[in-house]
C-alpha atoms as a PDB file:
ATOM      1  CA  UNK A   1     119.646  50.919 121.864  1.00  0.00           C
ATOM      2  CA  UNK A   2     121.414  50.167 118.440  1.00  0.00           C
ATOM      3  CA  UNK A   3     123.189  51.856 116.277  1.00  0.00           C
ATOM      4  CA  UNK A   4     120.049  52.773 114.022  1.00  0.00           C
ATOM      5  CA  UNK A   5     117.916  53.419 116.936  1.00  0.00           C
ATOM      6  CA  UNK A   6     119.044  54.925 120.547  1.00  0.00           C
ATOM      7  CA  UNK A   7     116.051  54.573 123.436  1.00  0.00           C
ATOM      8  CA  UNK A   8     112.526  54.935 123.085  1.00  0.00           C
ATOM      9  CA  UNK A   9     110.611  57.444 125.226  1.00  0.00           C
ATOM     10  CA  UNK A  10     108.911  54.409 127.502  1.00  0.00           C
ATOM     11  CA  UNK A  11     112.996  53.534 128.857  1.00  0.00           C
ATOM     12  CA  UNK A  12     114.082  56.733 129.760  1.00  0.00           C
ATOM     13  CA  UNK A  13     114.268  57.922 133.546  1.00  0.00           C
ATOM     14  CA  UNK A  14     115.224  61.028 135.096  1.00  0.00           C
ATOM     15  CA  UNK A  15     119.018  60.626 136.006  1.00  0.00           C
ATOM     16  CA  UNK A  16     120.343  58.499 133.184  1.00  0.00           C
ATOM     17  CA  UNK A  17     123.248  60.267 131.979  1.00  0.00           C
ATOM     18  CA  UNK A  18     125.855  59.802 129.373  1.00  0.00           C
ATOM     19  CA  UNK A  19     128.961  62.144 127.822  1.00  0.00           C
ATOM     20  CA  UNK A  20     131.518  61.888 125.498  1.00  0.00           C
ATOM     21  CA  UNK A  21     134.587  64.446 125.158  1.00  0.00           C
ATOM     22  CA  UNK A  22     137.077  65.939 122.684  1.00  0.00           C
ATOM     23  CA  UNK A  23     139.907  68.268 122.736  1.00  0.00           C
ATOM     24  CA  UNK A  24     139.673  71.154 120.379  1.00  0.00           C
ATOM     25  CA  UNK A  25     142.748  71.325 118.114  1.00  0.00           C
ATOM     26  CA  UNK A  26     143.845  74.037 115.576  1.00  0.00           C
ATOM     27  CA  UNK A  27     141.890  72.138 112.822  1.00  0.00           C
ATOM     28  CA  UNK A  28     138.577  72.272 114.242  1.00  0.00           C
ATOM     29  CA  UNK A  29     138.627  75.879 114.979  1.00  0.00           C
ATOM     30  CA  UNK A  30     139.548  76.680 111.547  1.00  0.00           C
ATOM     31  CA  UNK A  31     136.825  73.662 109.745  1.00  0.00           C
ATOM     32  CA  UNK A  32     134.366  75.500 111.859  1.00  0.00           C
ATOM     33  CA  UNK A  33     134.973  79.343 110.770  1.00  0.00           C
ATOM     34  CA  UNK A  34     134.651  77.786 107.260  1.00  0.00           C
ATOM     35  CA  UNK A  35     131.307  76.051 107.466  1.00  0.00           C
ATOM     36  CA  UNK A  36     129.943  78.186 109.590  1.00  0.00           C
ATOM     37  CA  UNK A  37     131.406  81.637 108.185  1.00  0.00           C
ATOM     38  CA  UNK A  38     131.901  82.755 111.644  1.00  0.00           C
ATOM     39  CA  UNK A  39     135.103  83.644 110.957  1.00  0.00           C
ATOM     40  CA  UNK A  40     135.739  86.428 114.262  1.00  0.00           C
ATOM     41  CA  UNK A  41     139.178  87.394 114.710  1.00  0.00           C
ATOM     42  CA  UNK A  42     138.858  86.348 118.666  1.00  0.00           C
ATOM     43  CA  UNK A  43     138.983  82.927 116.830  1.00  0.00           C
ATOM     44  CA  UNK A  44     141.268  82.944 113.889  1.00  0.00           C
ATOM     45  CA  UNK A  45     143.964  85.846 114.398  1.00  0.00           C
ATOM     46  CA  UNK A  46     146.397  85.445 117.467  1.00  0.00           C
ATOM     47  CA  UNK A  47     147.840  88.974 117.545  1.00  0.00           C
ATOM     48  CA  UNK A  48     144.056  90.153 117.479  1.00  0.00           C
ATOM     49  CA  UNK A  49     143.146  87.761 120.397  1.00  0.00           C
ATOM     50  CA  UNK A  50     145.897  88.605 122.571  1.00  0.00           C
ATOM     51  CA  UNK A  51     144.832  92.023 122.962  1.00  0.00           C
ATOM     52  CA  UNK A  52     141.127  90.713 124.238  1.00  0.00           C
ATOM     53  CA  UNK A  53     140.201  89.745 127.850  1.00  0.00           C
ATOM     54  CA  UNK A  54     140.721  86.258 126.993  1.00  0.00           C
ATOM     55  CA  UNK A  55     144.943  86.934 125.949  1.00  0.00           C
ATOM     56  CA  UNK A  56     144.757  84.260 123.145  1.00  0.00           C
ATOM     57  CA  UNK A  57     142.609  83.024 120.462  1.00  0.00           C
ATOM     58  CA  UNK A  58     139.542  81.219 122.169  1.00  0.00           C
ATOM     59  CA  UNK A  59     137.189  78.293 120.214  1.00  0.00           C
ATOM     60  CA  UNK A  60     133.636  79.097 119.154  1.00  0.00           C
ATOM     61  CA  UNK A  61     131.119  78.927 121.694  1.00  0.00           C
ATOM     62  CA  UNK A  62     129.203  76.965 119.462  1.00  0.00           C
ATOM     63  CA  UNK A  63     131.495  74.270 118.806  1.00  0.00           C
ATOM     64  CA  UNK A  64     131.436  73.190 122.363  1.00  0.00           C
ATOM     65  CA  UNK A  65     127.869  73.297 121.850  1.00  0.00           C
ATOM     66  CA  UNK A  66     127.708  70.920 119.210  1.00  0.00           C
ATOM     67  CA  UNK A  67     129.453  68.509 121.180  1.00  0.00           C
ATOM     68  CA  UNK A  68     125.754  68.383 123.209  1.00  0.00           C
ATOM     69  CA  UNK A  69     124.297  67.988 119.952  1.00  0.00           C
ATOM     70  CA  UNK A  70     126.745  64.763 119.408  1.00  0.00           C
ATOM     71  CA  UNK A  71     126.119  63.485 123.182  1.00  0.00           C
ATOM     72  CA  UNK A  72     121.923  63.717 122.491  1.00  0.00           C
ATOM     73  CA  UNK A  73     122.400  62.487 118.554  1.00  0.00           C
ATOM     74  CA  UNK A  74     124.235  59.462 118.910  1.00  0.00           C
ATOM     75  CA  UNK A  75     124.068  58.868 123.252  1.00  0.00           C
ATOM     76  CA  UNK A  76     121.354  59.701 125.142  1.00  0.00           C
ATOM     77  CA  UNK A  77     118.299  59.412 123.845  1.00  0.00           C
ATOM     78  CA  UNK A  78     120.561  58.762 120.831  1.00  0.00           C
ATOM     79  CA  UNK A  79     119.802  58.427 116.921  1.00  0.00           C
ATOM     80  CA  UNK A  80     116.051  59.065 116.173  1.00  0.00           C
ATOM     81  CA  UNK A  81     115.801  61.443 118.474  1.00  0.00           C
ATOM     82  CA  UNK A  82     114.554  64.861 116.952  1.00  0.00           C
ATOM     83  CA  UNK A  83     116.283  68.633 119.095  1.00  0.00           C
ATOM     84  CA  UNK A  84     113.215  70.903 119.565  1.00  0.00           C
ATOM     85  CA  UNK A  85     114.855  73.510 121.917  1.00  0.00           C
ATOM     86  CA  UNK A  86     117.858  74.321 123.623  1.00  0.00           C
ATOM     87  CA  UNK A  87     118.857  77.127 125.894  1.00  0.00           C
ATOM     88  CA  UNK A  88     122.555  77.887 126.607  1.00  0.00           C
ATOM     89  CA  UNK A  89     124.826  80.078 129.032  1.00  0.00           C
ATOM     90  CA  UNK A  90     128.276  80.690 127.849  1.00  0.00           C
ATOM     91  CA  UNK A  91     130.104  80.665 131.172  1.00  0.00           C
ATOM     92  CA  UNK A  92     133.788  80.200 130.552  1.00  0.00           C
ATOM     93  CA  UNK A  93     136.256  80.563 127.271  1.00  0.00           C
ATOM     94  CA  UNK A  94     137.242  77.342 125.889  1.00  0.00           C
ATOM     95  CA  UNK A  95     141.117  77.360 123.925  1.00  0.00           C
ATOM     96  CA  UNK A  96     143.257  75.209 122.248  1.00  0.00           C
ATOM     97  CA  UNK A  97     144.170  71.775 123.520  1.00  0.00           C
ATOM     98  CA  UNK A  98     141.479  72.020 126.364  1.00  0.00           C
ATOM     99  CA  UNK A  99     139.453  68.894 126.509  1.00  0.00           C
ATOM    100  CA  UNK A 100     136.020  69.985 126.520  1.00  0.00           C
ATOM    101  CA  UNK A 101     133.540  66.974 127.759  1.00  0.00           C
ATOM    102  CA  UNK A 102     129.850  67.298 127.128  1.00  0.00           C
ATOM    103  CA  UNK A 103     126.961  65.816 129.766  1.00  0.00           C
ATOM    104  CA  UNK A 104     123.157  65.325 128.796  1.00  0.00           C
ATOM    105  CA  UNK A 105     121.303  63.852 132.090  1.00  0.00           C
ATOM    106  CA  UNK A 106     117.790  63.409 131.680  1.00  0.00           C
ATOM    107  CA  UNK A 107     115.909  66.233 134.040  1.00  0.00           C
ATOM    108  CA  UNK A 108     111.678  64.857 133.051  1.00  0.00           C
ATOM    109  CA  UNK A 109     110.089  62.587 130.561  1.00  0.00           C
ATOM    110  CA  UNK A 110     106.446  62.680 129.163  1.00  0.00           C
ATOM    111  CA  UNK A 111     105.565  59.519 127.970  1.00  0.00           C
ATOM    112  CA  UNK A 112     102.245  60.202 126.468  1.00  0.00           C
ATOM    113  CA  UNK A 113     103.605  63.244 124.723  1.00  0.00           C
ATOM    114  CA  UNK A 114     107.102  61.335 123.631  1.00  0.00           C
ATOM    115  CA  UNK A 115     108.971  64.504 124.842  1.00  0.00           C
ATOM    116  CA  UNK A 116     112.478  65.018 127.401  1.00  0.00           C
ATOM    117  CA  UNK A 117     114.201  67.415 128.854  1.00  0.00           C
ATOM    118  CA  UNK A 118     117.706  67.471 129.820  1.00  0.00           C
ATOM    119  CA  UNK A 119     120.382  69.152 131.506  1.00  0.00           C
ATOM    120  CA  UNK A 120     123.292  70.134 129.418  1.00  0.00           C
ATOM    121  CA  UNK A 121     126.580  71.104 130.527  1.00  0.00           C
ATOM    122  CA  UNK A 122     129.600  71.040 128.886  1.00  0.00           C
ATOM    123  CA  UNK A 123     133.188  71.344 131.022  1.00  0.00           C
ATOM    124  CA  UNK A 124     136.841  71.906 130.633  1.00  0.00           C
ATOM    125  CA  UNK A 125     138.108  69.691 133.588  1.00  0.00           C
ATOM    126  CA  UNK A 126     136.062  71.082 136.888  1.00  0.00           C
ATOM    127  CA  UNK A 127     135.173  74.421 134.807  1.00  0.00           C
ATOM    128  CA  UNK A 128     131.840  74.886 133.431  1.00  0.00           C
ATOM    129  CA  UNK A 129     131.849  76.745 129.853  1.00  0.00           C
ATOM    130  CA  UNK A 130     128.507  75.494 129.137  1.00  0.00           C
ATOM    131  CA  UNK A 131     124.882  75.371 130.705  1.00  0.00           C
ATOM    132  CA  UNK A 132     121.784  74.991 129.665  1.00  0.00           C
ATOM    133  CA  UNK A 133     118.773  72.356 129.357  1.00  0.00           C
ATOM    134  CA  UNK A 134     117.656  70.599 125.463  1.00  0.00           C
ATOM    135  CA  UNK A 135     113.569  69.375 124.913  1.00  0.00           C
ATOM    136  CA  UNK A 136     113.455  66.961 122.168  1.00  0.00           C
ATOM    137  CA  UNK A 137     111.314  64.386 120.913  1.00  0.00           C
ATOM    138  CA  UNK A 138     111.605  60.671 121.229  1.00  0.00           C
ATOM    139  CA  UNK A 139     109.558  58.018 119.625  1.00  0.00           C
ATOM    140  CA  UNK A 140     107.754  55.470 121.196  1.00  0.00           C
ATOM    141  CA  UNK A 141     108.404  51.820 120.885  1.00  0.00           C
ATOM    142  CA  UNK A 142     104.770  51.209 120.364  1.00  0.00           C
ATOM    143  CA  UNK A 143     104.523  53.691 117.640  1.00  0.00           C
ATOM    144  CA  UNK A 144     107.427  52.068 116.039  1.00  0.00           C
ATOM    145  CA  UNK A 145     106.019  48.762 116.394  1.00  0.00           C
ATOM    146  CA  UNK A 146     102.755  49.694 114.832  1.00  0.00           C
ATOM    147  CA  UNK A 147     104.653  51.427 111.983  1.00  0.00           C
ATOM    148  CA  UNK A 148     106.579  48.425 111.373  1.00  0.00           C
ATOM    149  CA  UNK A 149     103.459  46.187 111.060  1.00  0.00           C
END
């Protein structure tokens, strides 16, 4: 894998793994209501939030999310690799200053038709806030050689 390239379909194996982790700060919260427009009170306004189940303003569910998106983009199978489909459970809330720490493990490859699926999970310590399993496409190193040539 380099930095232009992550694996090709023919070296991933069911079990390889890889994560990466962030804590969600004030800033992100409010970056992400603004490019997103998602701009719920449960997020934004304390008072509002307080008097909700969760007693305090709570991060999108989606920015955890896109934390998988970062794991599978730039980790495992890494840049090149193309998202098809992902399912998702919201389990748990996921507030300010938790450190939220995203997992892809590879679940099945197909070779011949350059696709994987993977587990996804995202946690906040031993707490789950995120399940759910990503397909995506992964190119070949032959194809690549042949489209180098």
């Amino acid at each position: 894998m380099n930095e232009l390239h992550g694996y090709y379909i023919e070296d991933l194996e069911p079990g390889m793994q890889a994560s990466m982790a962030r804590t969600v700060t004030e800033a992100d919260i409010v970056m992400f209501a603004g490019v997103t427009g998602d701009t719920n009170p449960v997020h934004l306004n304390e008072e509002y939030a307080n008097a909700t189940i969760f007693k305090g303003r709570i991060a999108h569910g989606m920015l955890s999310a896109g934390l998988i998106s970062a794991v599978l983009g730039t980790k495992l199978p890494g840049p090149g690799c193309v998202y098809l489909e992902q399912n998702m459970r919201f389990t748990a809330p996921v507030k300010i200053g938790d450190t939220v720490t995203a997992t892809a493990t590879v679940k099945e490859v197909n070779t011949e038709k350059k696709r994987v699926v993977l587990e996804t999970i995202c946690r906040v310590g031993d707490q789950v806030v995120v399940e759910g399993q990503a397909r995506l496409i992964v190119m070949s190193r032959q194809k690549q050689q042949q489209a180098a040539e």
